[in-house]
C-alpha atoms as a PDB file:
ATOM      1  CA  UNK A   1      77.466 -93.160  85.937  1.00  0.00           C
ATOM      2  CA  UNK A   2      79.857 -91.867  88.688  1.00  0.00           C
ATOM      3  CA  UNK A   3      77.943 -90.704  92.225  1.00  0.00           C
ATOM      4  CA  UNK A   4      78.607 -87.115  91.105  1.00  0.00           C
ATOM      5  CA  UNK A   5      77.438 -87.354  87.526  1.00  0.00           C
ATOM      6  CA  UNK A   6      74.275 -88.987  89.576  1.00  0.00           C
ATOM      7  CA  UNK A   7      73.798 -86.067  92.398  1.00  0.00           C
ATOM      8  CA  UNK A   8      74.555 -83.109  89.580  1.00  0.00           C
ATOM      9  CA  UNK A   9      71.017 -84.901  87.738  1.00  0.00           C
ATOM     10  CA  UNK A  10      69.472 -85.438  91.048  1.00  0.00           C
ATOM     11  CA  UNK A  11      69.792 -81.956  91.860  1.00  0.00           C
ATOM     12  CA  UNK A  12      68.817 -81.123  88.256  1.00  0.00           C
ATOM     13  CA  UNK A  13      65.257 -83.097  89.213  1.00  0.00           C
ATOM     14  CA  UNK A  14      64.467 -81.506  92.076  1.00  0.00           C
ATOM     15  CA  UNK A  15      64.775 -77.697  90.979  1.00  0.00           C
ATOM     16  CA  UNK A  16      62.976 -79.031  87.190  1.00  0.00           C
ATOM     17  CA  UNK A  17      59.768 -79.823  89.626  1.00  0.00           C
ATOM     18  CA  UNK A  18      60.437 -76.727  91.324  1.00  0.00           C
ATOM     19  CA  UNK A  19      60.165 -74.552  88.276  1.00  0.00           C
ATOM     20  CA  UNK A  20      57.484 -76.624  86.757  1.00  0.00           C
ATOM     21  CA  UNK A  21      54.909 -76.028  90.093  1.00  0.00           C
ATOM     22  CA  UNK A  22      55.805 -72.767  90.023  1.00  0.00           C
ATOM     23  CA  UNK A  23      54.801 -72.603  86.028  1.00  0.00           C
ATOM     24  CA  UNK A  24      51.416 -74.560  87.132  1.00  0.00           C
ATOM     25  CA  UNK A  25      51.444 -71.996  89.944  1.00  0.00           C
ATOM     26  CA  UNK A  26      51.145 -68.906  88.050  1.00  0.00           C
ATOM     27  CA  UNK A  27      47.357 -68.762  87.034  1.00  0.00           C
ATOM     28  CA  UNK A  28      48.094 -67.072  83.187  1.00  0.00           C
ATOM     29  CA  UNK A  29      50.460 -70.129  81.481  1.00  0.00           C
ATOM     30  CA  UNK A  30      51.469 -67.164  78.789  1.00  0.00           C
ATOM     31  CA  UNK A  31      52.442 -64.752  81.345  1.00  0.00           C
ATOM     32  CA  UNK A  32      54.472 -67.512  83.416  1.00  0.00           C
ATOM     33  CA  UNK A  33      55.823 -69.054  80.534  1.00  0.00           C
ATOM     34  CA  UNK A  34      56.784 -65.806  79.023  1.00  0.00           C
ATOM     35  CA  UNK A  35      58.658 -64.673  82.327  1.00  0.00           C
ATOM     36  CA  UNK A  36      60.353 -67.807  82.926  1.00  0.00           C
ATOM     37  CA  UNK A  37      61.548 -68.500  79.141  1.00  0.00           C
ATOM     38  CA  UNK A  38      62.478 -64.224  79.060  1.00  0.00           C
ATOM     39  CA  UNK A  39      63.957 -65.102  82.048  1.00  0.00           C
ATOM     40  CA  UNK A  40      66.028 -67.666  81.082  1.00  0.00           C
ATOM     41  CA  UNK A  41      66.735 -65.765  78.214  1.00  0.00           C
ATOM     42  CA  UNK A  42      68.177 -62.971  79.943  1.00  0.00           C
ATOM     43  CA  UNK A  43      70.525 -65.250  82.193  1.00  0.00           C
ATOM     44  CA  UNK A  44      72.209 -66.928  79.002  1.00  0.00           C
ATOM     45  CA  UNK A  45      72.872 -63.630  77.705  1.00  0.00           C
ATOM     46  CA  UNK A  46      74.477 -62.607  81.089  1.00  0.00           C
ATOM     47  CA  UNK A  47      77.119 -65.978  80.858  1.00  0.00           C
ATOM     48  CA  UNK A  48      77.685 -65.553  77.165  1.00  0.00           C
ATOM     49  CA  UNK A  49      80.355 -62.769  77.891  1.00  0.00           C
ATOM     50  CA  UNK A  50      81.807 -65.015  80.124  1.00  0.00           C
ATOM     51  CA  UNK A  51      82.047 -68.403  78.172  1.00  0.00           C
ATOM     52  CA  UNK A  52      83.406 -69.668  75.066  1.00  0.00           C
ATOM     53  CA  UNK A  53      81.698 -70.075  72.068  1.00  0.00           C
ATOM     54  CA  UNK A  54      80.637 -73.581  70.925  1.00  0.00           C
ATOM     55  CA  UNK A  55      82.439 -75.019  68.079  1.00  0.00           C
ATOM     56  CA  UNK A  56      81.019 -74.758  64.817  1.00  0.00           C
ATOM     57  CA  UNK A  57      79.617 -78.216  64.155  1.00  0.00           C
ATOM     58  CA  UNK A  58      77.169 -77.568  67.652  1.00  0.00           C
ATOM     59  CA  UNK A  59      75.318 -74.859  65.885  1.00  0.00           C
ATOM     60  CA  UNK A  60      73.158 -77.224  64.154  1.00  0.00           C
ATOM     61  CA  UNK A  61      72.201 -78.804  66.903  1.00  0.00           C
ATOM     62  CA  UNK A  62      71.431 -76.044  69.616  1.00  0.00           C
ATOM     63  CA  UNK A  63      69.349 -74.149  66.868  1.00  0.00           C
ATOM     64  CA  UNK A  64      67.474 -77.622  66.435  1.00  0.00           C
ATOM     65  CA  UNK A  65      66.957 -77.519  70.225  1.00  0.00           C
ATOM     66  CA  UNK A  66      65.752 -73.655  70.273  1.00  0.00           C
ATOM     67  CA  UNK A  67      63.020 -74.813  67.603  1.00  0.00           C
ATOM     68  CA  UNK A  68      62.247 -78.287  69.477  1.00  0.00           C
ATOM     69  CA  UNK A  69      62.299 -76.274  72.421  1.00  0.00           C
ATOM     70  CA  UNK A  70      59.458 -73.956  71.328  1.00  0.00           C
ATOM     71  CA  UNK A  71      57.205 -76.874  70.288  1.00  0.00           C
ATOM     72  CA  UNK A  72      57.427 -77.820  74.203  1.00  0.00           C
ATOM     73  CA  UNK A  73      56.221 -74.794  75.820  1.00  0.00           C
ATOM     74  CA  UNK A  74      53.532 -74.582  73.485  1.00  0.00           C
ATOM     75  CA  UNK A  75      52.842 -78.115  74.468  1.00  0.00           C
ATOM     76  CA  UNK A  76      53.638 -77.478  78.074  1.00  0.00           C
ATOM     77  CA  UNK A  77      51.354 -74.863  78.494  1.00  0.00           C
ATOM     78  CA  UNK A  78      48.289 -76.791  76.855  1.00  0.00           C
ATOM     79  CA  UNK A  79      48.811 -79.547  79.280  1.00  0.00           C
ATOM     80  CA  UNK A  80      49.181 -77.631  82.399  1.00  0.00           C
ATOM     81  CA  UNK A  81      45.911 -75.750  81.272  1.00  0.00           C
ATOM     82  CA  UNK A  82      43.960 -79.352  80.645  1.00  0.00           C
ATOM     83  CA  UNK A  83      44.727 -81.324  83.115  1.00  0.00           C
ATOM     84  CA  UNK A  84      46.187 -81.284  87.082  1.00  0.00           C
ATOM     85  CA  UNK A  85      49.693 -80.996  87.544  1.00  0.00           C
ATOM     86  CA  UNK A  86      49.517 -84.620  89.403  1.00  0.00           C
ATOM     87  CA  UNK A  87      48.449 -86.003  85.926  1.00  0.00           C
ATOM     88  CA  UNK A  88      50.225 -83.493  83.045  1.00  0.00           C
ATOM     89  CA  UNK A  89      53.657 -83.278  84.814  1.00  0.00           C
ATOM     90  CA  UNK A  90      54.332 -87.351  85.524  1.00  0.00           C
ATOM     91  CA  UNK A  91      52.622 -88.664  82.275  1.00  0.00           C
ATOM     92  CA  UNK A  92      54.980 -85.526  80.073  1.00  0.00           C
ATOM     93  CA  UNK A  93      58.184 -86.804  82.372  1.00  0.00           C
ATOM     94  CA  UNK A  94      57.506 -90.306  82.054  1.00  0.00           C
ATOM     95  CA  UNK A  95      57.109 -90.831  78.781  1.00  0.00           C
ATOM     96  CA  UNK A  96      60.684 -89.381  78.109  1.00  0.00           C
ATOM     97  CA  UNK A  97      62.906 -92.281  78.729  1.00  0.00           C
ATOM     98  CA  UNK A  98      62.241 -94.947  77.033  1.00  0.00           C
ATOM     99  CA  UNK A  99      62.381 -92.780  73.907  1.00  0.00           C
ATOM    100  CA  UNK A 100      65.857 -91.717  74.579  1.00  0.00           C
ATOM    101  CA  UNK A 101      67.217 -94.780  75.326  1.00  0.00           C
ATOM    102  CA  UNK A 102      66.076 -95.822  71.347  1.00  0.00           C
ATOM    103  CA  UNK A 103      66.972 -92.454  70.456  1.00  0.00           C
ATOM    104  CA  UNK A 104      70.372 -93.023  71.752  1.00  0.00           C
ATOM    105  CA  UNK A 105      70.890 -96.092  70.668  1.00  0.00           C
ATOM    106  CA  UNK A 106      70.366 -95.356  67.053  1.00  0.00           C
ATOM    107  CA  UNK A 107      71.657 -91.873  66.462  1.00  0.00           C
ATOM    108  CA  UNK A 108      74.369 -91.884  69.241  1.00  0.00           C
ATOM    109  CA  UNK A 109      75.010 -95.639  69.062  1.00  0.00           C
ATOM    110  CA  UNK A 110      74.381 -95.821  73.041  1.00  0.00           C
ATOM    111  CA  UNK A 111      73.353 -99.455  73.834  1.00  0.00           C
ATOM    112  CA  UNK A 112      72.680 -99.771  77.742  1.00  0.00           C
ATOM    113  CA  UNK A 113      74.550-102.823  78.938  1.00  0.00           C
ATOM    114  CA  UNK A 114      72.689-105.565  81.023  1.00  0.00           C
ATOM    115  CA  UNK A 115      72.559-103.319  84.753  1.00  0.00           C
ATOM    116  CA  UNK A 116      71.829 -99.682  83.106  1.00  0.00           C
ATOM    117  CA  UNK A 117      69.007-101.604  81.020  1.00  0.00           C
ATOM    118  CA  UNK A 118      67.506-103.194  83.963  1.00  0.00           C
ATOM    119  CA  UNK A 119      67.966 -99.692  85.846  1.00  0.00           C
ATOM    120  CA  UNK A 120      65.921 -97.926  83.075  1.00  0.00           C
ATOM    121  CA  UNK A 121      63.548-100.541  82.845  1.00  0.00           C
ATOM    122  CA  UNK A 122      62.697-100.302  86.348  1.00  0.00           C
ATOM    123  CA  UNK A 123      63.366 -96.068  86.811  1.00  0.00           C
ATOM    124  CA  UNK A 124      60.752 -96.287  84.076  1.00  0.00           C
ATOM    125  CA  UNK A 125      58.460 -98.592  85.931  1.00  0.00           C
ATOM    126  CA  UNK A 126      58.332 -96.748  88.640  1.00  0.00           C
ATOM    127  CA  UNK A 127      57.841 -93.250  86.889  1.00  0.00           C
ATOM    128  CA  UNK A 128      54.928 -94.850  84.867  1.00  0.00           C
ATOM    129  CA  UNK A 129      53.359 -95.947  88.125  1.00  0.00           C
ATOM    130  CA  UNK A 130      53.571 -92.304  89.177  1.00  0.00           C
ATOM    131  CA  UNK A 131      51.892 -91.494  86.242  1.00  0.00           C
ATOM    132  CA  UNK A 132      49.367 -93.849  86.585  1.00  0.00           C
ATOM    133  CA  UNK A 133      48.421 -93.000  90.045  1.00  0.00           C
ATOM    134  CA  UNK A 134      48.326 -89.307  88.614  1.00  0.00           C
ATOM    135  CA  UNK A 135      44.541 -90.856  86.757  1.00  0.00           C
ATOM    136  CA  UNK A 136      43.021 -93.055  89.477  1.00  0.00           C
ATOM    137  CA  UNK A 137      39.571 -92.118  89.985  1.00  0.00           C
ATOM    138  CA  UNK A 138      39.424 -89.686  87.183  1.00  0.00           C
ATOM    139  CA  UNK A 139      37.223 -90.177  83.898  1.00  0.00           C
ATOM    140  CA  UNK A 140      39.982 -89.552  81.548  1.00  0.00           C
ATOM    141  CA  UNK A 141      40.664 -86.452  80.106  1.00  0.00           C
ATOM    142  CA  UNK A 142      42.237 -87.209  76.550  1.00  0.00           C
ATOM    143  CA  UNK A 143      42.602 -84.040  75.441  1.00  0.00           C
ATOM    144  CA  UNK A 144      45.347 -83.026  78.434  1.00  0.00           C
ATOM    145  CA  UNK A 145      47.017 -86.378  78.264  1.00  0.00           C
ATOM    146  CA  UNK A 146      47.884 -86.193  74.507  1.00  0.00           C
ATOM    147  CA  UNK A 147      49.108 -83.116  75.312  1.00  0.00           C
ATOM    148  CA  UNK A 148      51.494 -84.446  78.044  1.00  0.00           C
ATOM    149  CA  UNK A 149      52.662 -87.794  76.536  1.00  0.00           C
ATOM    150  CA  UNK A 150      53.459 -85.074  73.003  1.00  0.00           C
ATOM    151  CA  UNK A 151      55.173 -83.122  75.769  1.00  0.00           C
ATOM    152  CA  UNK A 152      56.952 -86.006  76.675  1.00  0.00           C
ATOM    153  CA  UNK A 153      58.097 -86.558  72.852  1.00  0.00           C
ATOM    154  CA  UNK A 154      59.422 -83.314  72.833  1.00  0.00           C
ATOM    155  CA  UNK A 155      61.597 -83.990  76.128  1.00  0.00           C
ATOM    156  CA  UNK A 156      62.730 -87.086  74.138  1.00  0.00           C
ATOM    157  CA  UNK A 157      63.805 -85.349  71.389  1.00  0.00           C
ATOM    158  CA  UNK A 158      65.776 -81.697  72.514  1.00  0.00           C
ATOM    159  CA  UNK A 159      67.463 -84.594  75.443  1.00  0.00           C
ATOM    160  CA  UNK A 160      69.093 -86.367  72.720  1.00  0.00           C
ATOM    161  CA  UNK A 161      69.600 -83.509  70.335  1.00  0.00           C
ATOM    162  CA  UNK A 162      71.124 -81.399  73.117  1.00  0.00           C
ATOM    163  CA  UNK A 163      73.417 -84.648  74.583  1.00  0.00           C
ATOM    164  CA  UNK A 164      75.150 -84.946  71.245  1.00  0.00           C
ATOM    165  CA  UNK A 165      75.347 -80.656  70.691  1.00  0.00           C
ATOM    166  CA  UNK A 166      77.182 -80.201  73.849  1.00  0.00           C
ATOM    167  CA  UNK A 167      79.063 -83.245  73.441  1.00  0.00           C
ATOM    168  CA  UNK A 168      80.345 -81.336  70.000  1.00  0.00           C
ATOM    169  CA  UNK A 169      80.611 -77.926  71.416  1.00  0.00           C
ATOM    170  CA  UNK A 170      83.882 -77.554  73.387  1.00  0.00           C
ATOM    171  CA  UNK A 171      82.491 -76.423  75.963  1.00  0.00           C
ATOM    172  CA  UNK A 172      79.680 -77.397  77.737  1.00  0.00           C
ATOM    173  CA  UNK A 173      79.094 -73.603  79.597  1.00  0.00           C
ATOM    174  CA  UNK A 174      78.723 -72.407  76.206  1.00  0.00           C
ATOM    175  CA  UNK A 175      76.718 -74.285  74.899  1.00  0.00           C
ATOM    176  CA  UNK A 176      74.041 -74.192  77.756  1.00  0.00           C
ATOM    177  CA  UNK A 177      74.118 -70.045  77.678  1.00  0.00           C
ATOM    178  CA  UNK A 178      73.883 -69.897  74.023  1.00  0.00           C
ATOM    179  CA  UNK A 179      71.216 -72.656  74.275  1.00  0.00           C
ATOM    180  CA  UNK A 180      69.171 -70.237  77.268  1.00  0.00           C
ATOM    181  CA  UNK A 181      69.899 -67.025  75.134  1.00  0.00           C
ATOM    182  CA  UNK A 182      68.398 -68.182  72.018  1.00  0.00           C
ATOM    183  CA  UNK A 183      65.557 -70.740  73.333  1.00  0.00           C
ATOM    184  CA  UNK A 184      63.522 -68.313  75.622  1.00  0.00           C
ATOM    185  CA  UNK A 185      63.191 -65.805  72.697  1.00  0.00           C
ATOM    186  CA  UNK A 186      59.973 -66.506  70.883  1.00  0.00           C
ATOM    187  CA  UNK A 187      57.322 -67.398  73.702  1.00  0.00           C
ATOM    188  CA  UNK A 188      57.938 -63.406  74.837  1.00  0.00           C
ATOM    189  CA  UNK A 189      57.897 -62.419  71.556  1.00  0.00           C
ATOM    190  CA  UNK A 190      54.691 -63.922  70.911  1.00  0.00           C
ATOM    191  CA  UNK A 191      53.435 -62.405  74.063  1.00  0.00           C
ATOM    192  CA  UNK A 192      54.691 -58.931  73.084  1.00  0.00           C
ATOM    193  CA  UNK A 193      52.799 -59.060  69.552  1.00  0.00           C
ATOM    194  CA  UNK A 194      49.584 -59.968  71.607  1.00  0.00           C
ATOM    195  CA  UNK A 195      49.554 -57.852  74.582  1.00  0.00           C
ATOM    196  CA  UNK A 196      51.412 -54.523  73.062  1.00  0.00           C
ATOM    197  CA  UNK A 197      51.068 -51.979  75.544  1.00  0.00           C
ATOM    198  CA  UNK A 198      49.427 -54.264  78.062  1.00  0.00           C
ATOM    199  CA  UNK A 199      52.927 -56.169  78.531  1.00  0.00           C
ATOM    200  CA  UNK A 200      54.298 -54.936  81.833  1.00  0.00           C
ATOM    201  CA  UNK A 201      50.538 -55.006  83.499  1.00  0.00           C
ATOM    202  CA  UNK A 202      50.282 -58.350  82.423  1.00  0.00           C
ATOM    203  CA  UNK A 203      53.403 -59.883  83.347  1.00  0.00           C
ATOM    204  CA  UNK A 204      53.505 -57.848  87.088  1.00  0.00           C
ATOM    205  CA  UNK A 205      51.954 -59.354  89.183  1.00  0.00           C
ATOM    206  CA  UNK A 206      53.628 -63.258  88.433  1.00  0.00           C
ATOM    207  CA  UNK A 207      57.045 -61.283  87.766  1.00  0.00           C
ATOM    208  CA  UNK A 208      59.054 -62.627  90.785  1.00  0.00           C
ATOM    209  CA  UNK A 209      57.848 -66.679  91.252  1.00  0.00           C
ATOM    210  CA  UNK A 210      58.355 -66.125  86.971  1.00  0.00           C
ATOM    211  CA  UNK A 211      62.101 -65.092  87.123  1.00  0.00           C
ATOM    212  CA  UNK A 212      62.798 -67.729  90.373  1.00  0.00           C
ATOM    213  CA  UNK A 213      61.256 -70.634  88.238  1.00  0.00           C
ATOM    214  CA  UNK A 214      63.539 -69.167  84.880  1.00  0.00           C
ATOM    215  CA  UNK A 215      66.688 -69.043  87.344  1.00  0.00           C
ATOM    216  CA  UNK A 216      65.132 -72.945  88.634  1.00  0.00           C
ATOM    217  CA  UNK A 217      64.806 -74.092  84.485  1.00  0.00           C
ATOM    218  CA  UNK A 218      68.194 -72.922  83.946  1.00  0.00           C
ATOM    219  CA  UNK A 219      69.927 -74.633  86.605  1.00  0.00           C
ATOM    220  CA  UNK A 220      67.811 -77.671  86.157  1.00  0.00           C
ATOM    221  CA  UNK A 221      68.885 -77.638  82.137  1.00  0.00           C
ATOM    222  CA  UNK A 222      72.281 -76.789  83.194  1.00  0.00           C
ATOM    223  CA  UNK A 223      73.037 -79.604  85.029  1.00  0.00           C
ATOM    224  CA  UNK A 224      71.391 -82.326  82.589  1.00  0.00           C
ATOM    225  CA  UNK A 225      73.955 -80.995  80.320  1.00  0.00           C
ATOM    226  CA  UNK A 226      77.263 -81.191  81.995  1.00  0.00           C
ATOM    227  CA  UNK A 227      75.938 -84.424  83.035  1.00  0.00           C
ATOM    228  CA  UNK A 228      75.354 -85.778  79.132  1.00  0.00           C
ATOM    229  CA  UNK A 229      79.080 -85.144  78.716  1.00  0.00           C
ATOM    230  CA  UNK A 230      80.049 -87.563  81.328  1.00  0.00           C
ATOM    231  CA  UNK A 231      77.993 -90.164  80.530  1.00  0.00           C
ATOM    232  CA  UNK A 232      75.259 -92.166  78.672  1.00  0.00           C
ATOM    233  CA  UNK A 233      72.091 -90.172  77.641  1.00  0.00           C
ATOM    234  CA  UNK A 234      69.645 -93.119  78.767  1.00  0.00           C
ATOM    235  CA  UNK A 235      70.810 -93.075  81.955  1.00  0.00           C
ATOM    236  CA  UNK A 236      70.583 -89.236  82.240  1.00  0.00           C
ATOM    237  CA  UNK A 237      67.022 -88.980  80.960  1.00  0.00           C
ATOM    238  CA  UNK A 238      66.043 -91.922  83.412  1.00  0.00           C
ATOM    239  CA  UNK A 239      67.797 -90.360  86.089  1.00  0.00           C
ATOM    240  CA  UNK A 240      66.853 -86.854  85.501  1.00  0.00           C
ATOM    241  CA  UNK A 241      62.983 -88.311  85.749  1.00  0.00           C
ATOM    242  CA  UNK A 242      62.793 -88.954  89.541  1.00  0.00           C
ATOM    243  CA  UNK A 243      61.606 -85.807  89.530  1.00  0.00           C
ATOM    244  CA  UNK A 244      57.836 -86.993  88.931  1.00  0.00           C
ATOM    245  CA  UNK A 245      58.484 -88.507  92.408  1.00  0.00           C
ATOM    246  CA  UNK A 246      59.515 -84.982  93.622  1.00  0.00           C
ATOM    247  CA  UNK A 247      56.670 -83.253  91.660  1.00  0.00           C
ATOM    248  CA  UNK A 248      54.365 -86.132  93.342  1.00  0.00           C
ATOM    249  CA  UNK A 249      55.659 -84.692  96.877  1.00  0.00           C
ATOM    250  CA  UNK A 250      55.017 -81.232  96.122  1.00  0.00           C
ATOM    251  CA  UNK A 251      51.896 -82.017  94.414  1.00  0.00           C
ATOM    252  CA  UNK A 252      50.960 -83.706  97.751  1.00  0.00           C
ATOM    253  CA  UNK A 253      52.425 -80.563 100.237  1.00  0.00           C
ATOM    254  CA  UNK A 254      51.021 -77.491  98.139  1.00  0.00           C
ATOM    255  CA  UNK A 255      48.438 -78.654  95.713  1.00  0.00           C
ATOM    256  CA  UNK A 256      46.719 -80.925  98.563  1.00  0.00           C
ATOM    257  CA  UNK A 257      47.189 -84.263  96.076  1.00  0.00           C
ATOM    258  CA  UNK A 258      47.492 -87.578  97.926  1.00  0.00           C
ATOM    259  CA  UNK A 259      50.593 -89.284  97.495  1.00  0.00           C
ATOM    260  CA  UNK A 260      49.229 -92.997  98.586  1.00  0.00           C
ATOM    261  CA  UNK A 261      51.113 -96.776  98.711  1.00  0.00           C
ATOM    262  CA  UNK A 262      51.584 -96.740  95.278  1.00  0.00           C
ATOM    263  CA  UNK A 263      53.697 -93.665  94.713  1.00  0.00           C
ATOM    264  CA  UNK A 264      55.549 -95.117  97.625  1.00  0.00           C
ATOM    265  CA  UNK A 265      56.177 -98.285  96.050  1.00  0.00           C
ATOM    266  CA  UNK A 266      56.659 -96.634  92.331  1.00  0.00           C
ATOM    267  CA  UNK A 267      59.568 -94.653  94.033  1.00  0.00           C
ATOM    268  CA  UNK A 268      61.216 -97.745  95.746  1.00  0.00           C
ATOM    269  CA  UNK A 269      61.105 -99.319  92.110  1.00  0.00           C
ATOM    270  CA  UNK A 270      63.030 -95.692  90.666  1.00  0.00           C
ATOM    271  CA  UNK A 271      65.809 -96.310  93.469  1.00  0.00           C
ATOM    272  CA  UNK A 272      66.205 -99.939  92.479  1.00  0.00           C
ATOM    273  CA  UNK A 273      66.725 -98.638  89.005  1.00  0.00           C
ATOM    274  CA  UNK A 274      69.175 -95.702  90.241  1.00  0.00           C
ATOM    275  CA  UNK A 275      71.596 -98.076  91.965  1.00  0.00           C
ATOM    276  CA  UNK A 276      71.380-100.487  89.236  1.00  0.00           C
ATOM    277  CA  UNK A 277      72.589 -97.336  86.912  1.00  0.00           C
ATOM    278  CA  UNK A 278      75.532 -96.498  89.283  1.00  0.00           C
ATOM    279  CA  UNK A 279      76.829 -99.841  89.401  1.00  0.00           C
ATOM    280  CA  UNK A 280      76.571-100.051  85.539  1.00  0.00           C
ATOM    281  CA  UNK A 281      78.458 -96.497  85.783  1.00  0.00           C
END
């Protein structure tokens, strides 16, 4: 992975745990979820006038992604409405990639070499230890954390099934704002057939940290994607994770979470694992 590839994800992290406070932010999860995946929505139709279309053989996969992608809100918002954001966000993130790299290795035929494995292995230390720390102290709550580690089965899944879509669509623009157009569609339209006339008057008052976290997802998603077509999707998804560490920081600035020794330490492990990546790369 070349130091661009790595900063375009790295960027991609941060705004991802931007948008996803902002989602646990917003005290109705259908109204925030509905604005930021109408949102997104509305900014893929916006680009599609201005991008090519992907090639046939991607169509497949992005409508794959749209349905995989539903299944994950739904899941999303069940988690963020269990449990804290300290414990849904790291244990949904975390859980991601490990997944991929199997994923990848059996439907993209990706096997990490001997420094990208040992950079996974310890990215994914470090993110579990995040997660981990997410639970000290707390009785736990099984409900919210089956809900987060199915979130993080999603993740798995739309990663790899979006890494080899783009990869086939000729054009990786495309792809993401046909991807945005058709992905947001059915969490609004659910929210539509339940509030009717109420719609606006529910949606108002969360309208503008909504949109910023739909313009965050889409740059987040954006990125993740031009990254998968220049290089490995194990990496990516490991990569791509540090932002549990960033979600830890905010957790500890605005929610008033403690961030502690071993978040410090779990993050020293994820940097190991970074620089073993970009010397694999």
């Amino acid at each position: 992975m070349t130091p661009t590839v790595a900063a375009a994800v790295l960027l991609a992290a941060v705004t991802h745990a931007g948008w996803n406070a902002l989602a646990h932010r917003i005290t109705d999860k259908l109204a925030g979820f509905t604005l930021i995946a109408g949102g997104g929505t509305l900014i893929g139709l916006a680009m599609v006038p201005f991008v090519a279309v992907p090639a046939a053989r991607a169509w497949p996969y992005l409508i794959g992604s749209a349905f995989i992608h539903i299944v994950y809100f739904v899941l999303l918002m069940r988690s963020f409405r269990l449990g804290d954001f300290g414990q849904a966000y790291p244990i949904a993130r975390g859980s991601a990639p490990l997944v991929v790299t199997l994923l990848a290795a059996l439907f993209a035929h990706e096997v990490p070499d001997g420094w990208a494995a040992a950079g996974i292995a310890l990215s994914c230390a470090g993110l579990t230890g995040v997660a981990l720390w997410g639970l000290r102290g707390q009785p736990p709550n099984w409900a919210a954390i089956g809900a987060a580690a199915a979130t993080g089965l999603t993740i798995a899944s739309y990663t790899v099934v979006d890494g080899l879509g783009v990869r086939a669509s000729g054009s990786s623009a495309g792809y993401i704002a046909w991807l945005m157009a058709v992905e947001g569609l059915a969490v609004p339209a659910y929210a539509l057939c339940r509030w009717r006339g109420d719609t606006l008057a529910t949606l108002r008052p969360f309208a503008a940290v909504g949109l910023l976290g739909a313009a965050l997802s889409v740059a987040a998603y954006g990125l993740v994607l031009w990254a998968q077509t220049r290089a490995a999707l194990a990496p990516v998804a490991a990569l791509r994770e540090s932002s549990i560490i960033v979600g830890a920081a905010i957790g500890a600035v605005f929610f008033k979470e403690r961030f502690g020794t071993p978040r410090i330490l779990a993050a020293g492990l994820l940097v190991l694992g970074i620089g073993l990546m970009l010397r694999a790369g």
